[in-house]
PDB file of N, CA and C in Angstrom:
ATOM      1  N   UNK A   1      12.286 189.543 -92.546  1.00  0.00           N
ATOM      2  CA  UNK A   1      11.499 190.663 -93.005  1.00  0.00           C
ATOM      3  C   UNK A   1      11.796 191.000 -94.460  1.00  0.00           C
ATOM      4  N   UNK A   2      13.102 191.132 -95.436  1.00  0.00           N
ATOM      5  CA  UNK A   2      13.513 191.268 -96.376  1.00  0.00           C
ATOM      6  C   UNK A   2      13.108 190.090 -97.427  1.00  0.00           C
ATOM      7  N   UNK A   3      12.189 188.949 -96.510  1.00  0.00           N
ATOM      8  CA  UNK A   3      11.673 188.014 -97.648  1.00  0.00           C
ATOM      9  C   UNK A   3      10.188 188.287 -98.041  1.00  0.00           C
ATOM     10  N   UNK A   4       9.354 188.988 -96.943  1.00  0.00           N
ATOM     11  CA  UNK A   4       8.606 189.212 -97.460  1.00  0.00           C
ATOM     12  C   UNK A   4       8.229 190.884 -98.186  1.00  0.00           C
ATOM     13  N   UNK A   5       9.352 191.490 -98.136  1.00  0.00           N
ATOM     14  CA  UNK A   5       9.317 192.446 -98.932  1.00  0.00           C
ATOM     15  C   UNK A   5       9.809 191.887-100.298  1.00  0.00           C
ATOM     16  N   UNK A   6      10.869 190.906-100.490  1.00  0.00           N
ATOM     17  CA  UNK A   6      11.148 190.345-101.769  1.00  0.00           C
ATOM     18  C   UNK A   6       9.880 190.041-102.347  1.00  0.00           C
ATOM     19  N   UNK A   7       8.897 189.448-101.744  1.00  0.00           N
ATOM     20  CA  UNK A   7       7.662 188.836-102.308  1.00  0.00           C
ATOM     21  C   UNK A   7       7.017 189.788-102.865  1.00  0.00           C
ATOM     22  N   UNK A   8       6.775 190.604-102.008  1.00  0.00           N
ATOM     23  CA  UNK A   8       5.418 192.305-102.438  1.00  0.00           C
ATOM     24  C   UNK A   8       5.871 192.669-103.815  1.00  0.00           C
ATOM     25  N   UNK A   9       7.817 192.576-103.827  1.00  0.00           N
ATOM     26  CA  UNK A   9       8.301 193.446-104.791  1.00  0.00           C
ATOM     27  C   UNK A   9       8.105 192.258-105.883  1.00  0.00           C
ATOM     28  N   UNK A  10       8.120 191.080-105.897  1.00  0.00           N
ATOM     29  CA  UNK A  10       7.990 189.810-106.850  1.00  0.00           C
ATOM     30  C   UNK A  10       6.460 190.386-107.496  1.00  0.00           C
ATOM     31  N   UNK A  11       5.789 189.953-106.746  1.00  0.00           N
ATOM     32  CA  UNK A  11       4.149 190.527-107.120  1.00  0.00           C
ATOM     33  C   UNK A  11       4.143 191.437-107.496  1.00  0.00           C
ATOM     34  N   UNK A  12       4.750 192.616-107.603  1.00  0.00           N
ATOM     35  CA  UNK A  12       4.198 194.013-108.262  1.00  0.00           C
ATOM     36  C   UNK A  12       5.100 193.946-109.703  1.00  0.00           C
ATOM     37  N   UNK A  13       5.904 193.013-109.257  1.00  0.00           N
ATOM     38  CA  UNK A  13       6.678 193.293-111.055  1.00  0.00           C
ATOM     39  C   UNK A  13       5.535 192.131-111.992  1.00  0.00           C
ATOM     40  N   UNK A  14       5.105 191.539-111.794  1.00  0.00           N
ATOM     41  CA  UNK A  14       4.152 190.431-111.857  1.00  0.00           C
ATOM     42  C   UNK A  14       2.862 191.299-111.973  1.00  0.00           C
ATOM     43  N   UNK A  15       2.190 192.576-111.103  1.00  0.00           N
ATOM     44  CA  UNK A  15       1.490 193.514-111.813  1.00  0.00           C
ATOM     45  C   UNK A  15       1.624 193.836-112.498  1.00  0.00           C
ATOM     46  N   UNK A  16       2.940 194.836-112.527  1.00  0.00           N
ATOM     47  CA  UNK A  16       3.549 195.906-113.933  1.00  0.00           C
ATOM     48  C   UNK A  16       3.130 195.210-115.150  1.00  0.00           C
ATOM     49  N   UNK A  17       3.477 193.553-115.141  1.00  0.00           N
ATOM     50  CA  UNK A  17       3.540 193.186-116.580  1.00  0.00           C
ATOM     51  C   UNK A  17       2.196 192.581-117.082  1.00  0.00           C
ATOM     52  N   UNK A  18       1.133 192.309-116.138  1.00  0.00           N
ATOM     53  CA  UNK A  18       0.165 192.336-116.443  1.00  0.00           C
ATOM     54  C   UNK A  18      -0.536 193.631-117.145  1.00  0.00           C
ATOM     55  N   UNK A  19      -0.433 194.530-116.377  1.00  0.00           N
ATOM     56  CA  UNK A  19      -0.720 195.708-116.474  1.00  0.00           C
ATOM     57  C   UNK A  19      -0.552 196.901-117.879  1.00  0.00           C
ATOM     58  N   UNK A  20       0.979 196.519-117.862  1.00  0.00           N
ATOM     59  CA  UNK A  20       1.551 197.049-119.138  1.00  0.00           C
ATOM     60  C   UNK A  20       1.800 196.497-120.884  1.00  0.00           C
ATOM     61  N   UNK A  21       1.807 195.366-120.442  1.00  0.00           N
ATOM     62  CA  UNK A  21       2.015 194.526-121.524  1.00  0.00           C
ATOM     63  C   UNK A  21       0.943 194.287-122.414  1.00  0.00           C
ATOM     64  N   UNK A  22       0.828 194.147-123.657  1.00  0.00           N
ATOM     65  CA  UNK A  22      -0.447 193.471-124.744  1.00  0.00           C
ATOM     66  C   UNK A  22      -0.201 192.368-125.360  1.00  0.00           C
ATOM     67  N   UNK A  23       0.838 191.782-125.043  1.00  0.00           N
ATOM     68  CA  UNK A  23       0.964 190.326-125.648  1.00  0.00           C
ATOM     69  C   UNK A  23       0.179 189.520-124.649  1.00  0.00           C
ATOM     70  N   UNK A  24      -0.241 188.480-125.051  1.00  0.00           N
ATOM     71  CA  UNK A  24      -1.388 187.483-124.133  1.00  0.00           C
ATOM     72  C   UNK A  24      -0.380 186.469-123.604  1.00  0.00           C
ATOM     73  N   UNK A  25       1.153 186.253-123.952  1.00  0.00           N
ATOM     74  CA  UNK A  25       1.674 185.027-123.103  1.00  0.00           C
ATOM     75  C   UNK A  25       2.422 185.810-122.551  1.00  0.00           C
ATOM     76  N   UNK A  26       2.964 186.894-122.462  1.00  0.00           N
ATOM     77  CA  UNK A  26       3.499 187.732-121.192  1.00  0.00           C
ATOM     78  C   UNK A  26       2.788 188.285-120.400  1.00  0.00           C
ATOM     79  N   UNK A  27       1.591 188.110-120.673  1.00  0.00           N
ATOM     80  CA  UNK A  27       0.411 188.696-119.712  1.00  0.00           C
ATOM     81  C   UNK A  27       0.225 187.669-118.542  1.00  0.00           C
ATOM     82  N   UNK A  28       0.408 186.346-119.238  1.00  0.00           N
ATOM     83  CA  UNK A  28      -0.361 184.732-118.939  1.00  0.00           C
ATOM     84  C   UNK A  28       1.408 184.504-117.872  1.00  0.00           C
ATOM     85  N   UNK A  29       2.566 184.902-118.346  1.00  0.00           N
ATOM     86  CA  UNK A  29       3.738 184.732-117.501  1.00  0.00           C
ATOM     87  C   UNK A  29       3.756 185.361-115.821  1.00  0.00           C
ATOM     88  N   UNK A  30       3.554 186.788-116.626  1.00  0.00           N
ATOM     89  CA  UNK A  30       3.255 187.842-115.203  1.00  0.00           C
ATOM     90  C   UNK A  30       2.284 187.413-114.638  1.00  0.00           C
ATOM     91  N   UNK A  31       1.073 186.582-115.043  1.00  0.00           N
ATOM     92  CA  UNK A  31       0.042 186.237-113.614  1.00  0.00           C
ATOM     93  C   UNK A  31       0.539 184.927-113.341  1.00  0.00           C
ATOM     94  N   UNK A  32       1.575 184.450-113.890  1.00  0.00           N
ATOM     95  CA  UNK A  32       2.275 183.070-112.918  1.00  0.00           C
ATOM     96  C   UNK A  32       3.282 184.013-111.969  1.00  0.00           C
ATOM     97  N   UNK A  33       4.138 184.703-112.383  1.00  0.00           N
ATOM     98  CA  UNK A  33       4.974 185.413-111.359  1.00  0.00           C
ATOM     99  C   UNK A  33       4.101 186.368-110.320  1.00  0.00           C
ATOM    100  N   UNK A  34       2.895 186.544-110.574  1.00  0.00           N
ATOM    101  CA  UNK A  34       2.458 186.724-109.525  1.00  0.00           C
ATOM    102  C   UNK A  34       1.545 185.966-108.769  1.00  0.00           C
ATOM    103  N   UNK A  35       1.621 184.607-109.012  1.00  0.00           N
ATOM    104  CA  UNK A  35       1.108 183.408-108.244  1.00  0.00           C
ATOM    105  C   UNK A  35       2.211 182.818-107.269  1.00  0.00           C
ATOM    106  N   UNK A  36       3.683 182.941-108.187  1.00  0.00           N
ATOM    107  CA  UNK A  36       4.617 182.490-107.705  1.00  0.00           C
ATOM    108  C   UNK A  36       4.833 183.400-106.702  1.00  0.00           C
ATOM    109  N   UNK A  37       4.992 184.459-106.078  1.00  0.00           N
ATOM    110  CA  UNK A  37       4.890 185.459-105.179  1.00  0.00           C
ATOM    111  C   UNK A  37       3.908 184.754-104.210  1.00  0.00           C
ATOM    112  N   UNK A  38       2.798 184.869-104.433  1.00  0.00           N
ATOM    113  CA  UNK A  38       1.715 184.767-103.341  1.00  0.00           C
ATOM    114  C   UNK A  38       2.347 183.278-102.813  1.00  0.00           C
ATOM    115  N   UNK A  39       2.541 182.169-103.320  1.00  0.00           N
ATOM    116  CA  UNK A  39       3.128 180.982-103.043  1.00  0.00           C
ATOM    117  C   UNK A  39       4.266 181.382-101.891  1.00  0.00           C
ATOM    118  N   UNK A  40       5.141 181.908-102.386  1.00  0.00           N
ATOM    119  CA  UNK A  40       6.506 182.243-101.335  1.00  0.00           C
ATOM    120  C   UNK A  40       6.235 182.454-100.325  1.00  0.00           C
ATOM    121  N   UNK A  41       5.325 183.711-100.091  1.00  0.00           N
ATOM    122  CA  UNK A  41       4.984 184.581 -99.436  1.00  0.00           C
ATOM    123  C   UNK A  41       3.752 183.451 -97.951  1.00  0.00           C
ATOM    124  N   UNK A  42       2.968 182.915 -98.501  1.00  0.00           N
ATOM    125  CA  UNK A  42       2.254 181.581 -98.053  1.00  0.00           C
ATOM    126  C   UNK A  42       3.606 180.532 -96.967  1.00  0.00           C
ATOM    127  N   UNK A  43       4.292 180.079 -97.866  1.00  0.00           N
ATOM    128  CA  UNK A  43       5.169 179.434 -97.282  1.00  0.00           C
ATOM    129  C   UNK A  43       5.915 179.891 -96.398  1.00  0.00           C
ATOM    130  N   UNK A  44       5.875 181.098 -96.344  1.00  0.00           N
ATOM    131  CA  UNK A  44       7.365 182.274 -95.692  1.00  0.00           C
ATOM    132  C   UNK A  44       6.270 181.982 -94.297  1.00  0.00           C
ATOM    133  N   UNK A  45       5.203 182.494 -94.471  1.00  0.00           N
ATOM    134  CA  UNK A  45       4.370 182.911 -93.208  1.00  0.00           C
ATOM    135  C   UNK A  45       4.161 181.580 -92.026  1.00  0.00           C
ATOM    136  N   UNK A  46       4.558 179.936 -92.880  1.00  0.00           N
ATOM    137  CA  UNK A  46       4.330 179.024 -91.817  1.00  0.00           C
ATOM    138  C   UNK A  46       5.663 178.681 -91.493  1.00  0.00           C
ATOM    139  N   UNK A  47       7.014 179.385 -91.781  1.00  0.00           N
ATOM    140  CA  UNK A  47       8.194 179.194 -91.192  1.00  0.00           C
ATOM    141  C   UNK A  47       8.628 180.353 -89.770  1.00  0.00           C
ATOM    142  N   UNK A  48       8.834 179.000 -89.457  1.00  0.00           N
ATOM    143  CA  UNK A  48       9.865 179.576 -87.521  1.00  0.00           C
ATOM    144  C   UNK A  48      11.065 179.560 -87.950  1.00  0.00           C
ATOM    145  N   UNK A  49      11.726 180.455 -87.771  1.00  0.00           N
ATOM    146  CA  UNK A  49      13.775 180.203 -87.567  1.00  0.00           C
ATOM    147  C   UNK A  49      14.181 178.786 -86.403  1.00  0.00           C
ATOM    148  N   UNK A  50      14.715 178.260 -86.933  1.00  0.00           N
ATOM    149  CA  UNK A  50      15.116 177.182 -85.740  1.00  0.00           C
ATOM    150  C   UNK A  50      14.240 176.517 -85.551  1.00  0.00           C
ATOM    151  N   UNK A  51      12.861 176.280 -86.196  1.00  0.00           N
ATOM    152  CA  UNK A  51      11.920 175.257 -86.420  1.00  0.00           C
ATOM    153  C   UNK A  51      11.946 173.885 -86.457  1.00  0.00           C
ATOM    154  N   UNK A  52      11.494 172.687 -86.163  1.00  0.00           N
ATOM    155  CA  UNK A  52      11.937 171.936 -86.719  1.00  0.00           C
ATOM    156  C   UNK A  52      10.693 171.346 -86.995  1.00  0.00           C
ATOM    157  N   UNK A  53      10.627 170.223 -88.044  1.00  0.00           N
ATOM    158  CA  UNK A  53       9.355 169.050 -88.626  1.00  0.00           C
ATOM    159  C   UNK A  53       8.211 168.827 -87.444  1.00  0.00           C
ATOM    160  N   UNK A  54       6.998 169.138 -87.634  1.00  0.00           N
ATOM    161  CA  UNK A  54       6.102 168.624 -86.292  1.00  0.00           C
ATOM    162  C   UNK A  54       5.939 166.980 -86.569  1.00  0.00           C
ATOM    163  N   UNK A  55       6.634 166.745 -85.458  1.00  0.00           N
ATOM    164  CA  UNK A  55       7.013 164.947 -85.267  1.00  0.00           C
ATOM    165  C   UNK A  55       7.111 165.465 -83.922  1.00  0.00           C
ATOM    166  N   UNK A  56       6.381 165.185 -82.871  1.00  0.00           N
ATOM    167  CA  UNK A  56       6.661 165.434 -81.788  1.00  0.00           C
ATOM    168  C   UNK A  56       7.164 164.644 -81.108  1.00  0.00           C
ATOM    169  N   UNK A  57       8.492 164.470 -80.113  1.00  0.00           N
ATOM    170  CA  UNK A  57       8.917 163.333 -79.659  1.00  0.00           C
ATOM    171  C   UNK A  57       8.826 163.436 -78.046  1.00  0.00           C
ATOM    172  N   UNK A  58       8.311 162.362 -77.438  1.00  0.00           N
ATOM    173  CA  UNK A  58       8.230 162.472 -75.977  1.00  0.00           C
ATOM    174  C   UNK A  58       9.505 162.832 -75.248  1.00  0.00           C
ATOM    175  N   UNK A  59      10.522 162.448 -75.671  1.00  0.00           N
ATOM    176  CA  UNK A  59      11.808 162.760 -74.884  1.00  0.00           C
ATOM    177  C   UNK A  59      11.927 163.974 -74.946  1.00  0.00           C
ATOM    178  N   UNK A  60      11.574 164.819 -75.881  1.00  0.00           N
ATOM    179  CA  UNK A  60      12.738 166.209 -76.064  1.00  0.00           C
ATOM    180  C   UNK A  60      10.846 167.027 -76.361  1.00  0.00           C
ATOM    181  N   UNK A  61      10.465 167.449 -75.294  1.00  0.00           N
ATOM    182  CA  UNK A  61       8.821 167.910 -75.693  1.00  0.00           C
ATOM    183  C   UNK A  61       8.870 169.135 -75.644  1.00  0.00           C
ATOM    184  N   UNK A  62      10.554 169.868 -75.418  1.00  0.00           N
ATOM    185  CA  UNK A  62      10.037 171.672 -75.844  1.00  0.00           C
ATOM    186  C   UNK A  62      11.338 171.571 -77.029  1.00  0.00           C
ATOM    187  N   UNK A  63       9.957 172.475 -77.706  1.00  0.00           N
ATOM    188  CA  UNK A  63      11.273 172.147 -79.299  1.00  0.00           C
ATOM    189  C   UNK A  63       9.906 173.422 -79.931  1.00  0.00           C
ATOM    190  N   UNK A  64      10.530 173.877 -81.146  1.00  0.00           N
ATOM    191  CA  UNK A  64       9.515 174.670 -81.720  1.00  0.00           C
ATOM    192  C   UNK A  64       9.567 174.394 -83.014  1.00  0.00           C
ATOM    193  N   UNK A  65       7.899 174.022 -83.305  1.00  0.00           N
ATOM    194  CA  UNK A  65       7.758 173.392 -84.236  1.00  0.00           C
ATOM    195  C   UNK A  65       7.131 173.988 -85.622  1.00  0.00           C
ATOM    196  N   UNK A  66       7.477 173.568 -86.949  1.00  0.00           N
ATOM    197  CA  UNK A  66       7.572 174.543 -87.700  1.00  0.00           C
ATOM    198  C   UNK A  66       5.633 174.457 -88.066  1.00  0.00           C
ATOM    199  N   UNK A  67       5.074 175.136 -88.762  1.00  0.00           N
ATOM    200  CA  UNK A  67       3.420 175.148 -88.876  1.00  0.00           C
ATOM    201  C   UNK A  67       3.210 174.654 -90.574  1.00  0.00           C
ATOM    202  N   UNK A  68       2.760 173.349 -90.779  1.00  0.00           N
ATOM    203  CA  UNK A  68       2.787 172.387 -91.955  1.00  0.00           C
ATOM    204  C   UNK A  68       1.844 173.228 -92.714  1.00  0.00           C
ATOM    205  N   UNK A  69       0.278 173.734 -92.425  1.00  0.00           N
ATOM    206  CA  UNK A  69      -0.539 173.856 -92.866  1.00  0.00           C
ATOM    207  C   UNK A  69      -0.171 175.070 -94.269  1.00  0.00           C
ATOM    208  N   UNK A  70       0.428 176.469 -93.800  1.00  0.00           N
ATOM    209  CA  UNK A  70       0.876 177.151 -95.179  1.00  0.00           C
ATOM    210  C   UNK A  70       1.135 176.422 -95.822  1.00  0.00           C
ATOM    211  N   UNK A  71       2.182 175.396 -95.860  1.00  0.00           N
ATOM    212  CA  UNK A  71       3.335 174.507 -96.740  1.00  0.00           C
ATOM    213  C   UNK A  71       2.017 173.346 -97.504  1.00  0.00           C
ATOM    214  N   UNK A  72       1.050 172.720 -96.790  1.00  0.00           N
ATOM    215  CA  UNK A  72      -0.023 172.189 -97.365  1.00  0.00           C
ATOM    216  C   UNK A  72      -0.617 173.111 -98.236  1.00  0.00           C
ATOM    217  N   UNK A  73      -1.269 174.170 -97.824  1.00  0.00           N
ATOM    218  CA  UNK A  73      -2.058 175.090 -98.785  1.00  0.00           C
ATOM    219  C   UNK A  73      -0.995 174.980 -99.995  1.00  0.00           C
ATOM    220  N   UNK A  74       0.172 175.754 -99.668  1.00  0.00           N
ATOM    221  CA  UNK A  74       0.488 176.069-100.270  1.00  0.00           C
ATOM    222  C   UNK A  74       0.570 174.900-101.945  1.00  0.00           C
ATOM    223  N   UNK A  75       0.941 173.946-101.634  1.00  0.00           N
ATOM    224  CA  UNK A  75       1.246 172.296-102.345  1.00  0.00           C
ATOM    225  C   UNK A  75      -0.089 172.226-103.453  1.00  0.00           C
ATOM    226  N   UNK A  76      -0.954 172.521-102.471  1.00  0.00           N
ATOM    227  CA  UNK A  76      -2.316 172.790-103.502  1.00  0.00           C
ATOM    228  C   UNK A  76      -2.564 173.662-104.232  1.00  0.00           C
ATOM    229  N   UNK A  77      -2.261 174.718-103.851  1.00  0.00           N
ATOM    230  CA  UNK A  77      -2.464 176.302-104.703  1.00  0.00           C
ATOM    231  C   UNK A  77      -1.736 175.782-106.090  1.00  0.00           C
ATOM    232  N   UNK A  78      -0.469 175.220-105.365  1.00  0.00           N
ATOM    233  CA  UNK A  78       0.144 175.174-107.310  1.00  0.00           C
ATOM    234  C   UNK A  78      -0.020 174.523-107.789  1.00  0.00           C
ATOM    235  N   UNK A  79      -1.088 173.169-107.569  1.00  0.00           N
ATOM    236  CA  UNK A  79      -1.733 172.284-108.290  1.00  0.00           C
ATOM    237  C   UNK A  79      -2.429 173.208-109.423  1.00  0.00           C
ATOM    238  N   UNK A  80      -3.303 173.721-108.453  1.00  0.00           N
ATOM    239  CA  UNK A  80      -4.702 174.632-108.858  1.00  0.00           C
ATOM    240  C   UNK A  80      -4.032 175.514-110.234  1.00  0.00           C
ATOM    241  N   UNK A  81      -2.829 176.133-109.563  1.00  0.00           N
ATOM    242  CA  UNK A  81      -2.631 177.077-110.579  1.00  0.00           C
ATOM    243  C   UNK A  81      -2.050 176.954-111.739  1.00  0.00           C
ATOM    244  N   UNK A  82      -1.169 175.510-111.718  1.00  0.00           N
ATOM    245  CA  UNK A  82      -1.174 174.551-112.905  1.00  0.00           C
ATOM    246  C   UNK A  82      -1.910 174.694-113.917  1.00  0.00           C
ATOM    247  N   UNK A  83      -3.141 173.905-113.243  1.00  0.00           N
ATOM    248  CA  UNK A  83      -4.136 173.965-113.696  1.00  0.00           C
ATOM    249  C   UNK A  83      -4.808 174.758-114.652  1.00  0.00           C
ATOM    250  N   UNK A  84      -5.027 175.851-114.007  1.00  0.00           N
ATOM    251  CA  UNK A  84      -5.337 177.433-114.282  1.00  0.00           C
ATOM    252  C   UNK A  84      -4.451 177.650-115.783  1.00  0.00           C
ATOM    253  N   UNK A  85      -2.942 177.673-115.536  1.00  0.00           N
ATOM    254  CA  UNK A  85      -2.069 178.281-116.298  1.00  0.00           C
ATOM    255  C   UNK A  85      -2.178 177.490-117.696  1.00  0.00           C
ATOM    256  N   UNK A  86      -2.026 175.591-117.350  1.00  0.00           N
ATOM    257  CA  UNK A  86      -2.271 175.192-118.832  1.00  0.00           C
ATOM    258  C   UNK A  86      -4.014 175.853-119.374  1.00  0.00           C
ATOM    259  N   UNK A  87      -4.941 175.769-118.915  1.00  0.00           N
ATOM    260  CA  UNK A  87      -6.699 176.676-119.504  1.00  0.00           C
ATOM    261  C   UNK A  87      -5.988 177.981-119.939  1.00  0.00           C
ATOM    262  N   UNK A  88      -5.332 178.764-119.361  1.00  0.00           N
ATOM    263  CA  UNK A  88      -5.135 179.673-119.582  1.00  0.00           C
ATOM    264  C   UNK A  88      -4.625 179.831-121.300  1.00  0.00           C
ATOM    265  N   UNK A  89      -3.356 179.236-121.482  1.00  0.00           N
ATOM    266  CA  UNK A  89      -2.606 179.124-122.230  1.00  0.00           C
ATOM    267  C   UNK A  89      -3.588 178.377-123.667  1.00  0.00           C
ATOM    268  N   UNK A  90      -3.962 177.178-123.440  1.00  0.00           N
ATOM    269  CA  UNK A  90      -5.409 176.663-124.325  1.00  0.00           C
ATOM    270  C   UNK A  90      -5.590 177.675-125.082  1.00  0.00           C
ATOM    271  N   UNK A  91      -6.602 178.683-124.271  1.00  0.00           N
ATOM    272  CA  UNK A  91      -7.205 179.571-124.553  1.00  0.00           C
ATOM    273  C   UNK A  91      -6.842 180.565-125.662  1.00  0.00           C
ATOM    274  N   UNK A  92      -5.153 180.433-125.242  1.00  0.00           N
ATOM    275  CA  UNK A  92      -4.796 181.880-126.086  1.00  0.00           C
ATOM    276  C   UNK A  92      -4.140 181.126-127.617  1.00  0.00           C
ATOM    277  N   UNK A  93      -4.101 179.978-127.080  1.00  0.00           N
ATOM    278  CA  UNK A  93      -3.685 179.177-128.546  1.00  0.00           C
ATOM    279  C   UNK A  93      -5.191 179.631-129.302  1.00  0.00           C
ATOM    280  N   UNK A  94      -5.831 179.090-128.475  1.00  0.00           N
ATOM    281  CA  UNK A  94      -7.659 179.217-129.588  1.00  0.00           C
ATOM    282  C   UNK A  94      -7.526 180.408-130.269  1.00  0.00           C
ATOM    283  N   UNK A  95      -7.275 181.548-129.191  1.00  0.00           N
ATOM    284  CA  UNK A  95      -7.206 182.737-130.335  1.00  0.00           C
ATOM    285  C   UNK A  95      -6.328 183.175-131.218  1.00  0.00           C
ATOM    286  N   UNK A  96      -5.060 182.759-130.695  1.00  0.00           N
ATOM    287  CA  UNK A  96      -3.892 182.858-131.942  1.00  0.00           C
ATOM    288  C   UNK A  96      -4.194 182.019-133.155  1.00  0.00           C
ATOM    289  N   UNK A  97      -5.071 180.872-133.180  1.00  0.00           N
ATOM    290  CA  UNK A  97      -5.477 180.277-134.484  1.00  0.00           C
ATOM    291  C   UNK A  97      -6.400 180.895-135.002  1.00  0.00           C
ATOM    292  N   UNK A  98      -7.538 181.862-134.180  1.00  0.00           N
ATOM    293  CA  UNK A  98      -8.311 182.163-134.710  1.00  0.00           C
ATOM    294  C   UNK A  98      -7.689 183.674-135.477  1.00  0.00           C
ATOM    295  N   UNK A  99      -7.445 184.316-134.671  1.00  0.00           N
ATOM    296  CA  UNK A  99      -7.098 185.745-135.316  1.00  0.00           C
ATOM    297  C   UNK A  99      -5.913 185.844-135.944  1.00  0.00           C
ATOM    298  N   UNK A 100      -4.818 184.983-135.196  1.00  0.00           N
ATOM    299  CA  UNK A 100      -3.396 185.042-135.933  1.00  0.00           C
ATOM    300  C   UNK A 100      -2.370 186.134-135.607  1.00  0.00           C
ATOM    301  N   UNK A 101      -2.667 186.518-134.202  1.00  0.00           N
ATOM    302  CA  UNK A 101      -2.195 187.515-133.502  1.00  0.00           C
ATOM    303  C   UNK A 101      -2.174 187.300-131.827  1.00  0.00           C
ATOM    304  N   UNK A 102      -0.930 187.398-131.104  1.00  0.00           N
ATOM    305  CA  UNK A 102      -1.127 187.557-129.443  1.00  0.00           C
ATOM    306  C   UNK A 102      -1.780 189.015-128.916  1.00  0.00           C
ATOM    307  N   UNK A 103      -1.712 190.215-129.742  1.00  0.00           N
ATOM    308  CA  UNK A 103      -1.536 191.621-129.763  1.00  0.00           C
ATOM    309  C   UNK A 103      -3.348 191.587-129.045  1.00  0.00           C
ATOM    310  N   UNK A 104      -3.565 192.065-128.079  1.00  0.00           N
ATOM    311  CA  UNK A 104      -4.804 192.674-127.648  1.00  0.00           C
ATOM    312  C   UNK A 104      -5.453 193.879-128.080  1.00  0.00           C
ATOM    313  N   UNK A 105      -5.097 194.283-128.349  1.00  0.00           N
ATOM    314  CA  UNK A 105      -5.713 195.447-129.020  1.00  0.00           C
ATOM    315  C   UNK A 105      -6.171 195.226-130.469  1.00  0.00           C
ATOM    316  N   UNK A 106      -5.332 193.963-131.017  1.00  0.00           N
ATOM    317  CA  UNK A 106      -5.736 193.806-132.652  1.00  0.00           C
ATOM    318  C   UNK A 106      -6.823 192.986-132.661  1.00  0.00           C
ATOM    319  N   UNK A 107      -6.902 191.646-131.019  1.00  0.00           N
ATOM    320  CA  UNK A 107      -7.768 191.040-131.457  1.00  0.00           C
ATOM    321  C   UNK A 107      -9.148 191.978-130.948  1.00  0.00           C
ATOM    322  N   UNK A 108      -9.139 192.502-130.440  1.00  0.00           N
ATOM    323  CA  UNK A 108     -10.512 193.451-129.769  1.00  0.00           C
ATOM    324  C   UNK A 108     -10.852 194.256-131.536  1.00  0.00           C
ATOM    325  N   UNK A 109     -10.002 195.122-132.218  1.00  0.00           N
ATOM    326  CA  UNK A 109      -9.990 195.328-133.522  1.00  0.00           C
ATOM    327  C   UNK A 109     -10.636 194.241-134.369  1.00  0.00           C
ATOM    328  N   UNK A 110     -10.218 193.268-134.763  1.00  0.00           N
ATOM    329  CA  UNK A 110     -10.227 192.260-135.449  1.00  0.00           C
ATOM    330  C   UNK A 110     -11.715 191.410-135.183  1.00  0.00           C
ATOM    331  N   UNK A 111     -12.363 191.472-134.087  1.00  0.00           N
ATOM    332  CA  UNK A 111     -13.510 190.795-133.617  1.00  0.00           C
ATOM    333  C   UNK A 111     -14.617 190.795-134.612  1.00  0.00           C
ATOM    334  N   UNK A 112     -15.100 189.340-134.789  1.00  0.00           N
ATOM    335  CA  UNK A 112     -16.293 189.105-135.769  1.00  0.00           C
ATOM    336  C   UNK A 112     -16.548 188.013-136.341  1.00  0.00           C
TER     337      UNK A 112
END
C-alpha cells in the first residue's frame, strides 16, 4: 500500500513542477517524473507478493502467478514516452534558438 502512495506522491511532485516552474526543461523533467510515476504505479498493479513468472508447469499447477500484461504495457509506454520526451525537448531547442531564452513568460513577451 505505501508503494502506491509513493507513486501519487511521485506524480504530484511531478505536478508541482510542472505547474510552478517557467523554465521549459524543468517543465519537460517534471512531465517525465510524472510519466515515471504512472509507469511504477502500472507495474505495481500487475504484481502478486509471492508471485511467480506465468510458465505454467504441469507438476506443481497451484502456484500464483504474477499478471505480465501491466509489465507489457508498461515496456511500451516508455518506448512511447521516449519518444515523446526526445519531440519534446527538439522543440524547446527550436525555441531557445529562436528567442534565446527557456523563460515562458519572455517567450509569450517576445512573440513575432
Amino acid at each position: 500500500m505505501i508503494a502506491y502512495i509513493m507513486c501519487f506522491i511521485l506524480f504530484l511532485v511531478g505536478l508541482y513542477g510542472v505547474i510552478t516552474r517557467r523554465n521549459l526543461v524543468k517543465i519537460a523533467v517534471s512531465l517525465s517524473i510524472m510519466e515515471i510515476s504512472t509507469f511504477l504505479f502500472f507495474a505495481l498493479i500487475g504484481y502478486i507478493d509471492g508471485g511467480v513468472a506465468p510458465i505454467v508447469d504441469p507438476a506443481d499447477p497451484v502456484k500464483t502467478y504474477v499478471d505480465p500484461l501491466p509489465q507489457a504495457l508498461v515496456l511500451t509506454a516508455i518506448v512511447i514516452g521516449l519518444a515523446t520526451t526526445a519531440m519534446l525537448m527538439a522543440i524547446i531547442i527550436r525555441l531557445y534558438r529562436k528567442y534565446g531564452t527557456f523563460d515562458i513568460r519572455e517567450i509569450k513577451n517576445l512573440r513575432g
